[in-house]
C-alpha atoms as a PDB file:
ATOM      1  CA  UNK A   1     134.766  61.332 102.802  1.00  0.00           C
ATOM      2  CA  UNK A   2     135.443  57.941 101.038  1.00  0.00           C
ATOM      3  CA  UNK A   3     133.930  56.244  98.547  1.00  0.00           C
ATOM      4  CA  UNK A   4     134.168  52.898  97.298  1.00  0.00           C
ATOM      5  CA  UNK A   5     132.377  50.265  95.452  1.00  0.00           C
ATOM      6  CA  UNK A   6     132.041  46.667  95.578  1.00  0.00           C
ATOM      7  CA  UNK A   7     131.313  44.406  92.449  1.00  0.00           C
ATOM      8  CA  UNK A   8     129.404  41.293  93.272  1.00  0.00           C
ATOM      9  CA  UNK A   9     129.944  38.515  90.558  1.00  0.00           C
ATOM     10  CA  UNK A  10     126.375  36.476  90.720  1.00  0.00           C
ATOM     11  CA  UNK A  11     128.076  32.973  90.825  1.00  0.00           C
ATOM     12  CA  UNK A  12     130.481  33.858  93.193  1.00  0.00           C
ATOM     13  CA  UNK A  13     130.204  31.905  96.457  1.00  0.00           C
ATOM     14  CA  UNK A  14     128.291  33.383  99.153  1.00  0.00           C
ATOM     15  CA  UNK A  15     127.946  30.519 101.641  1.00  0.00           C
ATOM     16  CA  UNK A  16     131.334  29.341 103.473  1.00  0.00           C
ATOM     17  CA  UNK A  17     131.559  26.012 102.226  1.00  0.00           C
ATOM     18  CA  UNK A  18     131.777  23.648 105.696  1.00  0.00           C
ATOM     19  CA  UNK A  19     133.262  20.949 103.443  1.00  0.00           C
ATOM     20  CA  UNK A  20     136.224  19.662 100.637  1.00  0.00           C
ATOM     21  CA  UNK A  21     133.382  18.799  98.316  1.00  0.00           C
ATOM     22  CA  UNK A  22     131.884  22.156  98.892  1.00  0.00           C
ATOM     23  CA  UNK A  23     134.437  24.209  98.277  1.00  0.00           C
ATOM     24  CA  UNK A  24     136.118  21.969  95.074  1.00  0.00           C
ATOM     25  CA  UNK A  25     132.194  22.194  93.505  1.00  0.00           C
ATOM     26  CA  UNK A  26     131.685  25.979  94.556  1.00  0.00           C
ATOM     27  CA  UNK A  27     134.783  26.636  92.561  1.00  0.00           C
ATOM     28  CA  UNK A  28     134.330  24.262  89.600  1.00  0.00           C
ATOM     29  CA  UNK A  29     131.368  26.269  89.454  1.00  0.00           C
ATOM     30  CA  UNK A  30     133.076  29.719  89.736  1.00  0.00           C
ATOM     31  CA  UNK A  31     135.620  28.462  87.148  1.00  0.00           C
ATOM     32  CA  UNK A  32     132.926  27.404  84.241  1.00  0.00           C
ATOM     33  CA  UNK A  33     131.472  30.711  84.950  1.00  0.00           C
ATOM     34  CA  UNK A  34     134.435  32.715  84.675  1.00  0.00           C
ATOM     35  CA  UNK A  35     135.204  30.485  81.610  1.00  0.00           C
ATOM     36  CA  UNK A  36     131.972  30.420  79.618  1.00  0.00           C
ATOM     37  CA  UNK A  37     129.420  33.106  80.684  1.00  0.00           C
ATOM     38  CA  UNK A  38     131.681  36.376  82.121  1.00  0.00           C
ATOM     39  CA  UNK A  39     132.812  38.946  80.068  1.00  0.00           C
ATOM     40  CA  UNK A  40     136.954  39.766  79.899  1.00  0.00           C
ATOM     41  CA  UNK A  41     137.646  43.485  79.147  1.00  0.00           C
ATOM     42  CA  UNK A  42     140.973  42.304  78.037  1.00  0.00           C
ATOM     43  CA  UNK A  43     140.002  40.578  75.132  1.00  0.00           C
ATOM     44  CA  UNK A  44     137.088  42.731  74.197  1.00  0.00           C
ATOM     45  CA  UNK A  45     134.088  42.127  76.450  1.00  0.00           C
ATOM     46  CA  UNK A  46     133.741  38.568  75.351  1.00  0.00           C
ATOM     47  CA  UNK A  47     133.846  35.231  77.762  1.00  0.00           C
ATOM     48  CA  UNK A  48     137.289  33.406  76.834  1.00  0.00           C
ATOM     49  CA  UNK A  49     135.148  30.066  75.548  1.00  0.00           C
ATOM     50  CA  UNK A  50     133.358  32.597  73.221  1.00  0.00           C
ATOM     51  CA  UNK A  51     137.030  33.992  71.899  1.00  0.00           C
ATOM     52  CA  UNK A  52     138.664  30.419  71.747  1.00  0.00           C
ATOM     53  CA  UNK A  53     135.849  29.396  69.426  1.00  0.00           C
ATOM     54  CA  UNK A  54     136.266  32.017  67.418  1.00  0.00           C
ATOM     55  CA  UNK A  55     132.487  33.791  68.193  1.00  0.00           C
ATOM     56  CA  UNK A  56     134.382  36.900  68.941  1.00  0.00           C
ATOM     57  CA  UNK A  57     134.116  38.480  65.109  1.00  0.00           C
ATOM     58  CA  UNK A  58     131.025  37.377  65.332  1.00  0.00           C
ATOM     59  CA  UNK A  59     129.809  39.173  68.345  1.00  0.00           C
ATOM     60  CA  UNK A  60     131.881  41.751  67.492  1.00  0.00           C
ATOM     61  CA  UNK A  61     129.861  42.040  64.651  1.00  0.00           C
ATOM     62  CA  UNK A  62     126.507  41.859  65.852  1.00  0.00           C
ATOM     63  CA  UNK A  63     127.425  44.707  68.582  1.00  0.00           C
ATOM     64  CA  UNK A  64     128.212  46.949  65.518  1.00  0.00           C
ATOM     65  CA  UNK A  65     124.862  46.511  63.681  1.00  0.00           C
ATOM     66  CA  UNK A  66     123.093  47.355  67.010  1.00  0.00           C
ATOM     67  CA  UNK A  67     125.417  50.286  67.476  1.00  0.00           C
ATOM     68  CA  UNK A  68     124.458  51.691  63.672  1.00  0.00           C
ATOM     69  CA  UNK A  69     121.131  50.837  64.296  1.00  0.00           C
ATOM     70  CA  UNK A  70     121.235  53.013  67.419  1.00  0.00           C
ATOM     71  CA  UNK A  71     122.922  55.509  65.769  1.00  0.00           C
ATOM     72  CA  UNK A  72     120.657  56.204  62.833  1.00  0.00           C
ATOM     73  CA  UNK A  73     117.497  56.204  65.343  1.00  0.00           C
ATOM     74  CA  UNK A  74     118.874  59.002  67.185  1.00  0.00           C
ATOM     75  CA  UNK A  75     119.840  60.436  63.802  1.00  0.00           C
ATOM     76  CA  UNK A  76     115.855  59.978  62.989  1.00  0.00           C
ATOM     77  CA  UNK A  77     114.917  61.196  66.149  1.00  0.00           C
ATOM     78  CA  UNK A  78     116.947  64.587  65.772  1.00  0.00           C
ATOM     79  CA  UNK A  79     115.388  65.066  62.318  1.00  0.00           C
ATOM     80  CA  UNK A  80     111.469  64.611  63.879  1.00  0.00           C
ATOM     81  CA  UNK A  81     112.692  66.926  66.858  1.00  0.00           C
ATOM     82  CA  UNK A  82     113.975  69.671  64.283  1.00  0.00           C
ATOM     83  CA  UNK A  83     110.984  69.368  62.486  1.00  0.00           C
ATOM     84  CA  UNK A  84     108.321  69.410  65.347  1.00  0.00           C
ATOM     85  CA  UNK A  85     110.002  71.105  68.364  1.00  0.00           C
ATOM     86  CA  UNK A  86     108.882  70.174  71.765  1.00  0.00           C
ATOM     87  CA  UNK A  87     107.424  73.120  74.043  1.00  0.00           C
ATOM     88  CA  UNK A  88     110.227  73.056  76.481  1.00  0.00           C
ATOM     89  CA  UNK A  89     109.722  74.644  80.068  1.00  0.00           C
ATOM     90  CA  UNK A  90     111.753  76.160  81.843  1.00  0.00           C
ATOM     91  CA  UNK A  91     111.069  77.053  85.728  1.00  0.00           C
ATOM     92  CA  UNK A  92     110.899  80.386  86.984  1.00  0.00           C
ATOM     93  CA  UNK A  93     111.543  81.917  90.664  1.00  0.00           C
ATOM     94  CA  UNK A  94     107.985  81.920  91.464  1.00  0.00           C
ATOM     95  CA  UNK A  95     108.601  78.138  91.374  1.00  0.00           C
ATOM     96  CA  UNK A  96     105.808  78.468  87.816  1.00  0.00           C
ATOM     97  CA  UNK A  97     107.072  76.698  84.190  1.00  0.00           C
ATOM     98  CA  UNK A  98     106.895  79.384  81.429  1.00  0.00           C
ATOM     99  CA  UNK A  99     108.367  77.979  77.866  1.00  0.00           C
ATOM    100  CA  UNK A 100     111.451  79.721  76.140  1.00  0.00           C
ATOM    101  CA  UNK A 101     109.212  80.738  73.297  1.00  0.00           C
ATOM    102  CA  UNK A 102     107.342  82.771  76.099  1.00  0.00           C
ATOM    103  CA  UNK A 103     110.622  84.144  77.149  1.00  0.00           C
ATOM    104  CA  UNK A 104     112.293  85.283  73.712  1.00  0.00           C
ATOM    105  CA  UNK A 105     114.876  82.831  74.704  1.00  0.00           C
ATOM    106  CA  UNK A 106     113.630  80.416  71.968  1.00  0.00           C
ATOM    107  CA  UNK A 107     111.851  81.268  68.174  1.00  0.00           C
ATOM    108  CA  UNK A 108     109.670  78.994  66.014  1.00  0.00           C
ATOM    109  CA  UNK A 109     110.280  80.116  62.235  1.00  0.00           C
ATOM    110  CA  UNK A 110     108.927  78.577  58.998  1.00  0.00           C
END
């Protein structure tokens, strides 16, 4: 069997153009957007006018603050969840939920 995938650019043009002015402002249009608003994995997930103007540090920067901040609420989160474990089920063959404390599989100790 095979797969495939098709990425669909939102200001790519999706009506044939049935004249010269059509197409030149479909891809004037196609051209500031691939300029100004899409993102280039080759020069780090930043639109080129962003890079030439030098907004790239800066982005670059703000992506790492939301990244830390990320990280230490997961950090937080583990902490609460090691502190106050969740009952966690776990189905059985009678199609019923028992939790692993009920099986042995799992031990609450102060």
């Amino acid at each position: 069997m095979a797969s495939w995938s098709v990425t669909i650019e939102p200001s790519r043009p999706t009506k044939v153009a049935l004249s010269l002015e059509e197409s030149r402002a479909q891809i004037a249009d196609y051209i500031l957007y691939y300029n100004n608003e899409r993102l280039h994995s080759s020069i780090g997930y930043v639109a080129p006018k962003d890079k030439l103007e030098g907004r790239d540090k800066q982005i670059f920067k703000q992506r790492d603050q939301k990244l830390e901040a990320a990280r230490e609420a997961r950090k937080q989160k583990r902490l609460e969840d090691k502190r106050c474990p969740a009952l966690h089920l776990v189905p059985t063959s009678e199609g019923t939920f028992n939790s692993l404390a009920q099986q042995g599989q799992f031990s609450i100790s102060s």
